[in-house]
C-alpha atoms as a PDB file:
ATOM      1  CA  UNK A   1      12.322  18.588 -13.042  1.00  0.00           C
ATOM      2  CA  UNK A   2      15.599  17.262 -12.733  1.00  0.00           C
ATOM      3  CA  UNK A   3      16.857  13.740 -12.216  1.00  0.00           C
ATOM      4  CA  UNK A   4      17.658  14.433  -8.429  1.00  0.00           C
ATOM      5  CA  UNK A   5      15.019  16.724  -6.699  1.00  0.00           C
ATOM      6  CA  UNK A   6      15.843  19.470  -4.076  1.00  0.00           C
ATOM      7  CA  UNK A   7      14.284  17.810  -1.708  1.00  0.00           C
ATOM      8  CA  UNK A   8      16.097  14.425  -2.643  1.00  0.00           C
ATOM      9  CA  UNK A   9      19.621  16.321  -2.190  1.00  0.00           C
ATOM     10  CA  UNK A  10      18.139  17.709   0.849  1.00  0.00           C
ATOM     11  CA  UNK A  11      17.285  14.429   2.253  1.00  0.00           C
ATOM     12  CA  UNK A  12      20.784  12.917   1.625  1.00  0.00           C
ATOM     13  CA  UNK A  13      22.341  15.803   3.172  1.00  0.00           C
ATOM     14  CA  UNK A  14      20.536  15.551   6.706  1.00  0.00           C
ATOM     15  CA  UNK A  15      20.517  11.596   6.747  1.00  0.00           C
ATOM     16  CA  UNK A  16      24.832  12.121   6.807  1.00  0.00           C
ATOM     17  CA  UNK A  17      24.268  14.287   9.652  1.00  0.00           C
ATOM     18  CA  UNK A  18      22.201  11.448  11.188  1.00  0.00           C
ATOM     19  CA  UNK A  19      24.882   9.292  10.612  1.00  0.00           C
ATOM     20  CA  UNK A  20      27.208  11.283  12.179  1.00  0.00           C
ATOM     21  CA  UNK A  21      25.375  12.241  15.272  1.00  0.00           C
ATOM     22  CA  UNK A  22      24.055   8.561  15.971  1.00  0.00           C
ATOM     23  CA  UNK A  23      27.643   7.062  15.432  1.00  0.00           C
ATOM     24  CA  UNK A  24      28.427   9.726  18.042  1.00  0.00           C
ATOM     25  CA  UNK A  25      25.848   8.267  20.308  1.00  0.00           C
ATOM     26  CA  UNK A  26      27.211   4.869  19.670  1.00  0.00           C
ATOM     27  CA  UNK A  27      24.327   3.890  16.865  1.00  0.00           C
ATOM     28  CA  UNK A  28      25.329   1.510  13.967  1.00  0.00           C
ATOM     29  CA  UNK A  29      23.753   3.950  11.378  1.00  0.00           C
ATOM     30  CA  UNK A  30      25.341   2.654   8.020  1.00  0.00           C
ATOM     31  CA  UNK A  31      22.556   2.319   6.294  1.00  0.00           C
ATOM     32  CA  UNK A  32      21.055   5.628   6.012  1.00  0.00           C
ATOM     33  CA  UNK A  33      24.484   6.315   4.194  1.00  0.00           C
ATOM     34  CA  UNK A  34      23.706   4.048   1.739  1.00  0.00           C
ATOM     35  CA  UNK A  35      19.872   5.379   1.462  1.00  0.00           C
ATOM     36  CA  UNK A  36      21.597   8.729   1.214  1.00  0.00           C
ATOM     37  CA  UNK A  37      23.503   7.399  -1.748  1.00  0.00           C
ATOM     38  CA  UNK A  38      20.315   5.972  -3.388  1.00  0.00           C
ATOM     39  CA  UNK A  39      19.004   9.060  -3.621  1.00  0.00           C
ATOM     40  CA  UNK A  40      22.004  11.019  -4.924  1.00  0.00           C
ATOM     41  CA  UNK A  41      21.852   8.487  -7.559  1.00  0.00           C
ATOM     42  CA  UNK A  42      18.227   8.989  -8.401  1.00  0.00           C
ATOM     43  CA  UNK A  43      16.598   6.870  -6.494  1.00  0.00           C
ATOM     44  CA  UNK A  44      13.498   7.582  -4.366  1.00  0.00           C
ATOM     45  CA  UNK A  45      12.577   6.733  -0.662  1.00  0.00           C
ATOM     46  CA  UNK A  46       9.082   5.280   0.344  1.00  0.00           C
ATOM     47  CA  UNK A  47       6.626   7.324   2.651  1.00  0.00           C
ATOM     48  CA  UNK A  48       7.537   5.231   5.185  1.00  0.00           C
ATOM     49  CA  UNK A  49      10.951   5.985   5.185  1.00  0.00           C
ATOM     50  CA  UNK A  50      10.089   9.688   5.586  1.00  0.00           C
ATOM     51  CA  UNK A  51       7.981   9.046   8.336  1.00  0.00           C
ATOM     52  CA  UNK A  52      10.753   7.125  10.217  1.00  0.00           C
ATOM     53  CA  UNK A  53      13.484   9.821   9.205  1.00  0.00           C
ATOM     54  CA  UNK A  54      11.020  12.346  11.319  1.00  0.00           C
ATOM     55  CA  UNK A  55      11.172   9.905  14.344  1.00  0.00           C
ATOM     56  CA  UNK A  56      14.693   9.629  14.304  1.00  0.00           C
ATOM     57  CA  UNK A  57      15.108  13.411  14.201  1.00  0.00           C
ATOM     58  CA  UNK A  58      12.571  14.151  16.795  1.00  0.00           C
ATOM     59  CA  UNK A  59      14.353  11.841  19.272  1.00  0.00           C
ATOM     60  CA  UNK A  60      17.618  12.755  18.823  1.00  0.00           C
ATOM     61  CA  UNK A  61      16.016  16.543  19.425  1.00  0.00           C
ATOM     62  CA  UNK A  62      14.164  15.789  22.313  1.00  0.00           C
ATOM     63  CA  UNK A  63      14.602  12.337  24.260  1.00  0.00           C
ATOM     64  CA  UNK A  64      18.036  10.466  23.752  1.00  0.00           C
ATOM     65  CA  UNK A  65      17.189   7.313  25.273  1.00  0.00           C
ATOM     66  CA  UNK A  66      14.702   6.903  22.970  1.00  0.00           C
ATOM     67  CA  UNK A  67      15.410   3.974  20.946  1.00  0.00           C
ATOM     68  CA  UNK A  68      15.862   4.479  17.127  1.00  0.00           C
ATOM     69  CA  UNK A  69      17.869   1.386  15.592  1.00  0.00           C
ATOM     70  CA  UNK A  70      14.707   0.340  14.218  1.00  0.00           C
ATOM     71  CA  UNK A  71      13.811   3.498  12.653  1.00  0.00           C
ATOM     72  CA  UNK A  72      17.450   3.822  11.342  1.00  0.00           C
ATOM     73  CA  UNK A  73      17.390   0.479   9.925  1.00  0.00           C
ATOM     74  CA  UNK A  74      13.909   0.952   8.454  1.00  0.00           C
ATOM     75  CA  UNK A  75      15.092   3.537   6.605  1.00  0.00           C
ATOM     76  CA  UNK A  76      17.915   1.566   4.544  1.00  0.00           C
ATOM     77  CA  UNK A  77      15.270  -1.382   3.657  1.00  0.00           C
ATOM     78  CA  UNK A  78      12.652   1.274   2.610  1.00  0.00           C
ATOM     79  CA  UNK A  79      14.384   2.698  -1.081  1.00  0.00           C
ATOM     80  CA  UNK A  80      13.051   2.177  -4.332  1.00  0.00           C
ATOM     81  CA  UNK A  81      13.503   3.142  -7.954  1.00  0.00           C
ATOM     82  CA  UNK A  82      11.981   6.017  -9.540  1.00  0.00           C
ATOM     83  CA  UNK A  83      10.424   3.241 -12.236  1.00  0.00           C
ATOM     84  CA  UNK A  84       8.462   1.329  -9.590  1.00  0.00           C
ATOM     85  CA  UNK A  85       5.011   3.082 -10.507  1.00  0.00           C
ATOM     86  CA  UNK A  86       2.538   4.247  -7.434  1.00  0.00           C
ATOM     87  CA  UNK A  87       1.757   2.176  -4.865  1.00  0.00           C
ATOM     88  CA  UNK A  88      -1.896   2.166  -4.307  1.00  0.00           C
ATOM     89  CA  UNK A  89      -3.347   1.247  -0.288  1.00  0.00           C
ATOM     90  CA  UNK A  90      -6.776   0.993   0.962  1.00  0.00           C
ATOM     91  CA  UNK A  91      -7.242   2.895   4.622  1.00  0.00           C
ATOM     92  CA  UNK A  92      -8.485  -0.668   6.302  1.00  0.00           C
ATOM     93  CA  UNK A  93      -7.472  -3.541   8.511  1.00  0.00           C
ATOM     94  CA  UNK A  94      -6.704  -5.178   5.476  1.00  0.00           C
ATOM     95  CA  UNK A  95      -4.471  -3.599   3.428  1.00  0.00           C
ATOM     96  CA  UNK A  96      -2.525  -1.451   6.602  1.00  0.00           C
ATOM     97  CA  UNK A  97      -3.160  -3.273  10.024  1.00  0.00           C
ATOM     98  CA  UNK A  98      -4.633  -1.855  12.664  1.00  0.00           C
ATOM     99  CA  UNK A  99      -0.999  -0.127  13.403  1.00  0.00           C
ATOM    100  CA  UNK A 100      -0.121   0.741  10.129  1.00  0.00           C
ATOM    101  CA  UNK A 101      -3.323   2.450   9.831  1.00  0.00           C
ATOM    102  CA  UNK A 102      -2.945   4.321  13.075  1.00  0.00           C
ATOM    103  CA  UNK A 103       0.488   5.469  11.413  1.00  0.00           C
ATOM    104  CA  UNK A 104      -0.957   6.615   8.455  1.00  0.00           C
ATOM    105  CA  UNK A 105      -3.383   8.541  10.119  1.00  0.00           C
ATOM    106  CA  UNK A 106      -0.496   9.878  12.481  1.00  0.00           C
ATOM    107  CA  UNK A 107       1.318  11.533   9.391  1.00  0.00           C
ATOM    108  CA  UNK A 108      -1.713  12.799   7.699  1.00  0.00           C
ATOM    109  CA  UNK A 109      -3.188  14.586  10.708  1.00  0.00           C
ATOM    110  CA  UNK A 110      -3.130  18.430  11.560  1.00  0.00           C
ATOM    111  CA  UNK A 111      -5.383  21.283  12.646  1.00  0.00           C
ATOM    112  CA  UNK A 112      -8.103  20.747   9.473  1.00  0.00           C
ATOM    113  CA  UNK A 113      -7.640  17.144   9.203  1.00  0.00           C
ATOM    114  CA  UNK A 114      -8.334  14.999  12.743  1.00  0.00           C
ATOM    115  CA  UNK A 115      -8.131  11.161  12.785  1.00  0.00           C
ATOM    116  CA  UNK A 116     -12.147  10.815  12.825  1.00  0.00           C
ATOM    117  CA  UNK A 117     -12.450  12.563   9.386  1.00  0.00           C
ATOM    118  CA  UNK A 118      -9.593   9.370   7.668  1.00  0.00           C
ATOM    119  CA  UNK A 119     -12.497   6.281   8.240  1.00  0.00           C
ATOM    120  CA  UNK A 120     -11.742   2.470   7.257  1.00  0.00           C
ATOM    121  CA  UNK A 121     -13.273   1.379   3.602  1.00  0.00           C
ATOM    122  CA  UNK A 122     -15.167  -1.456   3.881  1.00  0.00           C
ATOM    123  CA  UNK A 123     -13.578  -4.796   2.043  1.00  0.00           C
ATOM    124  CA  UNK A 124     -16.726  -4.683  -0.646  1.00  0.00           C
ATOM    125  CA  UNK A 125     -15.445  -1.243  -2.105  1.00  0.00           C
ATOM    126  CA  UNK A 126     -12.043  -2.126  -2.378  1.00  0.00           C
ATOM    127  CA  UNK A 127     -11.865  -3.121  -5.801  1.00  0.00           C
ATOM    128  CA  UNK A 128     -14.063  -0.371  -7.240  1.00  0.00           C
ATOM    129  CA  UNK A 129     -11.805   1.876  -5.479  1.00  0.00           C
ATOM    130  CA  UNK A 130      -8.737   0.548  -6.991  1.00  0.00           C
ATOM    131  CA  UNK A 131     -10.338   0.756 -10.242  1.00  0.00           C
ATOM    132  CA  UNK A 132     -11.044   4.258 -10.091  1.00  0.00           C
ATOM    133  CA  UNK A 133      -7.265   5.252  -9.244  1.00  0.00           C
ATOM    134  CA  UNK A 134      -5.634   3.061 -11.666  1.00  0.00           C
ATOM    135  CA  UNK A 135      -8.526   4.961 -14.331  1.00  0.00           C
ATOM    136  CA  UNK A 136      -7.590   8.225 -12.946  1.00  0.00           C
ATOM    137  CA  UNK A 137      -3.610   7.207 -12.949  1.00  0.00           C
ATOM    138  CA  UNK A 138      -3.883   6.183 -16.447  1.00  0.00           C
ATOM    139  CA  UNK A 139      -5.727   9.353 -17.811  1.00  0.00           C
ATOM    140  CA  UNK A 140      -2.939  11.709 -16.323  1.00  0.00           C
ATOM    141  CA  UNK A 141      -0.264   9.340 -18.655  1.00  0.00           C
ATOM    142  CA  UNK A 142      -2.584   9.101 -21.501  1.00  0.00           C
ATOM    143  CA  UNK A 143      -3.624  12.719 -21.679  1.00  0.00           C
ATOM    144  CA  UNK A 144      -1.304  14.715 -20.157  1.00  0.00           C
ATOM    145  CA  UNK A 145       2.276  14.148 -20.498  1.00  0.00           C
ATOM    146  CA  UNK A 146       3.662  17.534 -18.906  1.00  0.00           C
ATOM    147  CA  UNK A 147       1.326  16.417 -16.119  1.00  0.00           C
ATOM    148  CA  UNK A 148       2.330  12.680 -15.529  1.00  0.00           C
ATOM    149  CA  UNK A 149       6.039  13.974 -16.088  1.00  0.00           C
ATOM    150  CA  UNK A 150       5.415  16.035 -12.543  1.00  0.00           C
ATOM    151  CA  UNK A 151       3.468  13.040 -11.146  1.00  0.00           C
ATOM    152  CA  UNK A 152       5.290  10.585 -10.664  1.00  0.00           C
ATOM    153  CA  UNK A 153       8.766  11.894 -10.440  1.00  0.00           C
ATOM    154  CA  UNK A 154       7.012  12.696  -7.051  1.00  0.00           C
ATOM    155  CA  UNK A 155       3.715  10.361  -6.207  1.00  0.00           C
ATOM    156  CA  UNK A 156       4.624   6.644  -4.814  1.00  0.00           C
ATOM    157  CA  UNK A 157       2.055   5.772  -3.037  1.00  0.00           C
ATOM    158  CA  UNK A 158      -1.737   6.776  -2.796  1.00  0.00           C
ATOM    159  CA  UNK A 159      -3.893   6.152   0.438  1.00  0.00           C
ATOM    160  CA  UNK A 160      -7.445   5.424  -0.106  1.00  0.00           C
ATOM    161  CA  UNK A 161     -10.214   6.372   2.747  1.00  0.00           C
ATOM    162  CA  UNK A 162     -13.420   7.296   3.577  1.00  0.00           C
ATOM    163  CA  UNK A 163     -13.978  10.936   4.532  1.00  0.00           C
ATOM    164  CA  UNK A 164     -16.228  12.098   7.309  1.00  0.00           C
ATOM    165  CA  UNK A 165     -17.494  15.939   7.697  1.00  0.00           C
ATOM    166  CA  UNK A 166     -16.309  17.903  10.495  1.00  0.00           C
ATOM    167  CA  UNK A 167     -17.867  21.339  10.827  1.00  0.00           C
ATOM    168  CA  UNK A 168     -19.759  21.634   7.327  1.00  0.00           C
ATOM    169  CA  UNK A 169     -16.339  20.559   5.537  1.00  0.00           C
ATOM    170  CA  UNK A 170     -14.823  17.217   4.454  1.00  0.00           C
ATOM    171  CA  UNK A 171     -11.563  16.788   2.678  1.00  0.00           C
ATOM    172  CA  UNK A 172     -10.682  15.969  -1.062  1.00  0.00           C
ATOM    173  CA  UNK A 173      -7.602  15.047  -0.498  1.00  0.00           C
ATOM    174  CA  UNK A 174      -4.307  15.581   1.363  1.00  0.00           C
ATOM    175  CA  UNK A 175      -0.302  15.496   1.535  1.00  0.00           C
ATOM    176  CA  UNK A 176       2.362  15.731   4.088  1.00  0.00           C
ATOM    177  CA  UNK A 177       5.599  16.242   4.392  1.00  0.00           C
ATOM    178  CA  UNK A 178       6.456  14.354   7.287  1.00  0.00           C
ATOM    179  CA  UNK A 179       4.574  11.018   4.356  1.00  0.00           C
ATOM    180  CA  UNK A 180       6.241  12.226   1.310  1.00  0.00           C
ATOM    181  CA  UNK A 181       5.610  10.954  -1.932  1.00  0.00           C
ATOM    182  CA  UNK A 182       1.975   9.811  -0.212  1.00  0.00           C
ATOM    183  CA  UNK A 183      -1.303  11.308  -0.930  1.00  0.00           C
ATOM    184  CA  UNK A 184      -4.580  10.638   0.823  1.00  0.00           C
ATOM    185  CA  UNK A 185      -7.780  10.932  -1.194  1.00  0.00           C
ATOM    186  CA  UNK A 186     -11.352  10.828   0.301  1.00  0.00           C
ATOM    187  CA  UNK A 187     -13.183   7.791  -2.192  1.00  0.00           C
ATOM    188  CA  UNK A 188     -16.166   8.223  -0.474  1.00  0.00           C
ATOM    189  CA  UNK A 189     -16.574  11.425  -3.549  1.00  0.00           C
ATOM    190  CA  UNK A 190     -17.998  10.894  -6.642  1.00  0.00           C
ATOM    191  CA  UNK A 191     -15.644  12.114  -9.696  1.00  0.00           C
ATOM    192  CA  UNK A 192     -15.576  11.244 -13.414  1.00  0.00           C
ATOM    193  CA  UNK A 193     -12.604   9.646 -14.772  1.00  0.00           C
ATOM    194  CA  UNK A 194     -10.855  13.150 -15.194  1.00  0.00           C
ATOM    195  CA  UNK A 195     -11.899  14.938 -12.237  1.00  0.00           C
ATOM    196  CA  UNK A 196     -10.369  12.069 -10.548  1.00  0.00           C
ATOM    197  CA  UNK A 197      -7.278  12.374 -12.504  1.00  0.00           C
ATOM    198  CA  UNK A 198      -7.272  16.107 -11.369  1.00  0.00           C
ATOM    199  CA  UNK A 199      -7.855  15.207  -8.023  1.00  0.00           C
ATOM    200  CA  UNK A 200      -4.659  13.174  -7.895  1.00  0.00           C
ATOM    201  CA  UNK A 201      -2.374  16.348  -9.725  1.00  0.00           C
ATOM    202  CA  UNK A 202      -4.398  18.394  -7.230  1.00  0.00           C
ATOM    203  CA  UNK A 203      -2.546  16.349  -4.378  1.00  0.00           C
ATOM    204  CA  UNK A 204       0.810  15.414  -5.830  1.00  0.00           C
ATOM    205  CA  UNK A 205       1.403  19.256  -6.786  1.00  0.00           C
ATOM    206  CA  UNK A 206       1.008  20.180  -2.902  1.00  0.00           C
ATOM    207  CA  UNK A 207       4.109  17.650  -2.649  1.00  0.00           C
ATOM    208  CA  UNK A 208       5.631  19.202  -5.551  1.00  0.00           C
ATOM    209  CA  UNK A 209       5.966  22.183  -3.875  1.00  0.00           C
ATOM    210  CA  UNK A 210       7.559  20.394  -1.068  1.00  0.00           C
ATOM    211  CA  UNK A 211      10.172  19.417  -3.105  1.00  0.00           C
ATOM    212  CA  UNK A 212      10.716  22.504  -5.114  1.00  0.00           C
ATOM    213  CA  UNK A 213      10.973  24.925  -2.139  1.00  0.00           C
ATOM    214  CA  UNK A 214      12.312  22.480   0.569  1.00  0.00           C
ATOM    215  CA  UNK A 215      15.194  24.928   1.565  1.00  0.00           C
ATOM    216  CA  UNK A 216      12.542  27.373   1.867  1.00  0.00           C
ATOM    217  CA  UNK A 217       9.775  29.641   3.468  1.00  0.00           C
ATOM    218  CA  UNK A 218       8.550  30.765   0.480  1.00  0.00           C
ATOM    219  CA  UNK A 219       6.008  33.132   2.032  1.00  0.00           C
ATOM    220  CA  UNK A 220       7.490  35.214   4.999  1.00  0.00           C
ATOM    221  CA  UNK A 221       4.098  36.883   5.785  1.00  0.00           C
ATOM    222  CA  UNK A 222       2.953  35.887   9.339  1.00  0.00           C
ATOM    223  CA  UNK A 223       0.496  33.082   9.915  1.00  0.00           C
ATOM    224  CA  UNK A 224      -1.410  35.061  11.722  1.00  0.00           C
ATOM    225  CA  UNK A 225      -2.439  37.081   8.718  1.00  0.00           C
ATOM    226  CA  UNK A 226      -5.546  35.167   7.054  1.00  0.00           C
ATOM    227  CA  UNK A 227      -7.353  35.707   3.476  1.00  0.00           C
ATOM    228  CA  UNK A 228     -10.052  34.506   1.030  1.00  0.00           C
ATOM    229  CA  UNK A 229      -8.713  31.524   0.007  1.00  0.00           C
ATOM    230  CA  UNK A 230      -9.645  29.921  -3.457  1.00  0.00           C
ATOM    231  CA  UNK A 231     -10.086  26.477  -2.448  1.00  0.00           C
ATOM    232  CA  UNK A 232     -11.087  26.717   0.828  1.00  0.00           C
ATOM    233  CA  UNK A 233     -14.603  28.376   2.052  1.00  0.00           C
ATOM    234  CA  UNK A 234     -12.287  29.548   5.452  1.00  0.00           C
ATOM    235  CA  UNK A 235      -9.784  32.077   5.939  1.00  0.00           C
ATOM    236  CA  UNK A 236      -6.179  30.915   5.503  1.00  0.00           C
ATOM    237  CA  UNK A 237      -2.458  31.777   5.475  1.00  0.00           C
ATOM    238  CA  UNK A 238      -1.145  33.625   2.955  1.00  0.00           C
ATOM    239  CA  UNK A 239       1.367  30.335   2.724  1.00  0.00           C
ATOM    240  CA  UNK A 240      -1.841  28.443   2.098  1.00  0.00           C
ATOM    241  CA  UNK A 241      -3.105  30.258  -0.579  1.00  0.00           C
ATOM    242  CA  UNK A 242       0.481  30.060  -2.280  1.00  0.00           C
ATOM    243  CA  UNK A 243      -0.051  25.971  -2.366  1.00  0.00           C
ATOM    244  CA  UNK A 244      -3.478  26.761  -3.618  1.00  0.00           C
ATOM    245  CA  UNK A 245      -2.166  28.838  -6.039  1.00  0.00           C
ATOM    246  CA  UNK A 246       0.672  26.761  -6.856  1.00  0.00           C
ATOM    247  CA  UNK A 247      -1.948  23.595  -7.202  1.00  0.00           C
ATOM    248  CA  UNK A 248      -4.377  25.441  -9.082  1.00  0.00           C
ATOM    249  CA  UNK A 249      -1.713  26.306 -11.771  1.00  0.00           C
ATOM    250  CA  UNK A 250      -0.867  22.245 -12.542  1.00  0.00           C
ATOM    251  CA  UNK A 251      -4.443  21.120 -11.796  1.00  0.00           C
ATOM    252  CA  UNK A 252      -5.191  23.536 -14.883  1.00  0.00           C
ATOM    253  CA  UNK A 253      -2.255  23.036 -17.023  1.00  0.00           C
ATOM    254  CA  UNK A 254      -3.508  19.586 -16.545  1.00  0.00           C
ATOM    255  CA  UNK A 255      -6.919  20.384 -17.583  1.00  0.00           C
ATOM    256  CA  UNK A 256      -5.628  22.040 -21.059  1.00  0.00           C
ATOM    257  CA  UNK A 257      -3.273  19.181 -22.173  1.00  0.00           C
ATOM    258  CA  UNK A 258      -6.422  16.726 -21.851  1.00  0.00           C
ATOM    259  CA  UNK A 259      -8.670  19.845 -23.651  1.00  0.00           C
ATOM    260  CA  UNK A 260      -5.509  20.123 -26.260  1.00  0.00           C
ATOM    261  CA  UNK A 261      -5.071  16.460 -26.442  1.00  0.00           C
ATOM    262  CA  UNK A 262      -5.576  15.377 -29.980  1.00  0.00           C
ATOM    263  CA  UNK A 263      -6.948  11.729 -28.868  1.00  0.00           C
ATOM    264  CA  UNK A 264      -9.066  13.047 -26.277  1.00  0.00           C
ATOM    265  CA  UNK A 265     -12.670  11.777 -26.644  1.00  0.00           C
ATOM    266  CA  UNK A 266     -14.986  15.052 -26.838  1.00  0.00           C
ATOM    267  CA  UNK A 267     -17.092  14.607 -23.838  1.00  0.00           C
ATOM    268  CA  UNK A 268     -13.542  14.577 -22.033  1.00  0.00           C
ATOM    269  CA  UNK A 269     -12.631  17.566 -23.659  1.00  0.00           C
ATOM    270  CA  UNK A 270     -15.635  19.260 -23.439  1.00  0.00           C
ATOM    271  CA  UNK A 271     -15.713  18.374 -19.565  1.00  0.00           C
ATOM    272  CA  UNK A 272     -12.134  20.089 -19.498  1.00  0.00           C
ATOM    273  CA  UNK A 273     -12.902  22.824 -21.190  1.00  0.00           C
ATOM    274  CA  UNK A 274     -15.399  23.883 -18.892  1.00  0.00           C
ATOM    275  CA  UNK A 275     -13.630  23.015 -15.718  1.00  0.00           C
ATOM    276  CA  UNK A 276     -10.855  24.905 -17.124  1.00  0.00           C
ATOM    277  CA  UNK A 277     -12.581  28.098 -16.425  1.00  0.00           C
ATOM    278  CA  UNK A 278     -13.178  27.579 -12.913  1.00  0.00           C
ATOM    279  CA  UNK A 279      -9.957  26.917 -12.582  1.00  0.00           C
ATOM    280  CA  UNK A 280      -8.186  30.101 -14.206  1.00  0.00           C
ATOM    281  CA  UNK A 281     -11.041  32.201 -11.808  1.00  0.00           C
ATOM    282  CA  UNK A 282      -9.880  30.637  -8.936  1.00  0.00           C
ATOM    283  CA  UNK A 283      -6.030  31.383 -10.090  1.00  0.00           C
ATOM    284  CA  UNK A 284      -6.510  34.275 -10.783  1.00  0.00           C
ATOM    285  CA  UNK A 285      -8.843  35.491  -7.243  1.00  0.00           C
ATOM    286  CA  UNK A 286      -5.704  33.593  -5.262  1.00  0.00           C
ATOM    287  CA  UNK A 287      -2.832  35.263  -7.198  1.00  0.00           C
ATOM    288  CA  UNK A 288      -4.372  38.671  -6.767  1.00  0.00           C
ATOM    289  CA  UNK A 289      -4.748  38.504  -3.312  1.00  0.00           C
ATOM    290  CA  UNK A 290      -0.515  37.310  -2.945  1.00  0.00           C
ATOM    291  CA  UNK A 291       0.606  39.769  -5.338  1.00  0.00           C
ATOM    292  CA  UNK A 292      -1.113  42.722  -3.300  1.00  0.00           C
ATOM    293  CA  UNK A 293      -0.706  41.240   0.216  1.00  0.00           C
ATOM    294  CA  UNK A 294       2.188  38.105  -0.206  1.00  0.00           C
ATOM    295  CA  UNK A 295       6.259  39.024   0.765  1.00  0.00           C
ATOM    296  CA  UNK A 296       8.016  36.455  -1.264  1.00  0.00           C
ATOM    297  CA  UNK A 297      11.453  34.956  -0.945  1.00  0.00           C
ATOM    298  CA  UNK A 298      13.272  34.564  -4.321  1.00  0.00           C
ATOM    299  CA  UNK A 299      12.323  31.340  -4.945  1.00  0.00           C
ATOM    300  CA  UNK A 300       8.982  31.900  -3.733  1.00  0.00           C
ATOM    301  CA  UNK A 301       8.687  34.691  -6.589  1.00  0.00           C
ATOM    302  CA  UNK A 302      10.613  32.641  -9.364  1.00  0.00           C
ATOM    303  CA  UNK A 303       7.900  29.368  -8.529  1.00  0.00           C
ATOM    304  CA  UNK A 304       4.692  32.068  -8.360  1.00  0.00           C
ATOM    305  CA  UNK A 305       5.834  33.790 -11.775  1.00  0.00           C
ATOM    306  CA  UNK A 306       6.528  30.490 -13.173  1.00  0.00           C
ATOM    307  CA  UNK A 307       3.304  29.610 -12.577  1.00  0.00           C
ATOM    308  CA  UNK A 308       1.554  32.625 -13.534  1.00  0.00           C
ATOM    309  CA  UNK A 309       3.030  32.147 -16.892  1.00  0.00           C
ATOM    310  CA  UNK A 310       1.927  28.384 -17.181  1.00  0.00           C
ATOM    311  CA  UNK A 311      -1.707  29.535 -16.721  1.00  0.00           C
ATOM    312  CA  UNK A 312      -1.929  32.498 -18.673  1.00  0.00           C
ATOM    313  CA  UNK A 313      -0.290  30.762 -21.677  1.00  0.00           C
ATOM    314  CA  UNK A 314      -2.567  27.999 -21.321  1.00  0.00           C
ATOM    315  CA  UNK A 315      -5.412  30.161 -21.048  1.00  0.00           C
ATOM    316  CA  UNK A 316      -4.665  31.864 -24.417  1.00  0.00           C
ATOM    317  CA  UNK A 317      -4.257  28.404 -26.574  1.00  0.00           C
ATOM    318  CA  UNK A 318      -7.675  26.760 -24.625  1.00  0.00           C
ATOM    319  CA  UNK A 319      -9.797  30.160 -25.074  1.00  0.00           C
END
């Protein structure tokens, strides 16, 4: 990946024109210059930055007298360096406040994800919880190097909750543009060390993709148009299986460095070895159904055949 993202070039670009429009409007806007500049340089924005860059759009779309100067000075405050390591929060009145929290929820929230499914984890199972992700953090660096080097270019903070079914399904895990960098992950599931570790490249790959393809559609099939999906037991998208596909290709590249891994203990490489397969099934059911069905853009080819070759060479030096 290189030193300034897509979606970092693309997010200095439209904070200008933010400049420009609120400074039209009579705004002191400054400072998302200078956060614009931070991440020419290299430098990274937090989720909540993100998430106050989509309020400031949406009102100066839609309501002009809404009042942005906070958002627009949020944003300035809100930088950090690509070296600052993952930020890890608890969903709780603790570690978020009971508007912080409602935030969070706020960006994480869509059609398969409501607000009742993201519950508060209680105080005692905060530290085991923290445990867990710095364990599962810490086998992505020690393991898997191609893996952590995706990671965290991209992952600066994780979001901890509880997950609650809603119509026989709960969720693993889940990203969003609107939060980038963020991922939520349901702790209320029980993983080993290294499906927990997957679980997190699972997650950071769907914002990956965000960055990689930020300028665009990728998939210009209609939405209307639904398929077997291979991570989901419902119908979806043909866009949705191409971030399932496009996950399933780093969660097992991810799975064959740790198999590969020379000091890998041999449970842990036993344990990838047999995930693996799963895996390269369920690449292999979602990439059939977009090659026969899926009408790419460029880039959307270029990223699918990039990761059609990832798998397949893996496959050959695990099998």
């Amino acid at each position: 990946m290189n030193t300034v993202s897509p979606i970092s070039l693309r997010m200095a670009e439209s904070l200008r024109e933010v400049h420009r429009v609120a400074q039209a409007r009579g705004l002191e806007a400054d400072g998302v210059v200078r956060a614009a500049e931070h991440l020419g340089s290299g430098g990274q924005l937090t989720p909540d930055a993100y998430a106050d860059y989509f309020e400031v759009i949406r009102a100066l779309q839609t309501d002009p007298n809404t009042q942005i100067n906070g958002f627009l000075r949020n944003i300035e405050t809100q930088t950090r360096k690509a070296s600052d390591g993952v930020a890890l929060r608890v969903l709780s009145m603790e570690d978020c406040g009971r508007v912080g929290a409602r935030k969070i929820r706020a960006h994480f929230a869509s059609e398969s994800l409501t607000f009742g499914q993201m519950r508060f984890v209680p105080p005692s199972a905060h530290p085991r919880i923290r445990r867990n992700l710095k364990q599962g953090i810490a086998t992505i660096k020690a393991y898997a190097p191609n893996a952590w080097a995706d990671f965290s270019a991209i992952t600066t903070e994780i979001v901890a909750a509880y997950g609650a079914p809603r119509n026989r399904m709960t969720f693993d895990g889940c990203s969003s543009l609107e939060r980038f960098g963020s991922i939520l992950i349901n702790m209320r599931r029980d993983r080993s060390p290294l499906i927990m570790a997957e679980t997190l490249v699972h997650e950071s790959a769907h914002s990956l993709l965000f960055a990689l393809s930020c300028n665009d559609h990728r998939v210009l099939n209609p939405a209307s148009e639904l398929y077997e999906s291979p991570l989901r037991i419902d119908p979806r998208p043909l866009d949705g299986i191409y971030h399932a596909v496009f996950v399933l290709a780093r969660m097992h590249g991810f799975l064959a460095e740790v198999a590969l891994h020379p000091k890998s203990t041999s449970a842990m490489k036993a344990e990838a070895r047999k995930t693996l397969k799963t895996r390269y099934e369920n690449f292999m059911d979602g990439y059939t159904v977009l090659k026969d069905n899926a009408l790419l853009t460029d880039i959307g080819q270029d990223l699918l055949d990039d990761a059609f070759e990832r798998v397949t060479s893996a496959h050959a030096a695990t099998t």
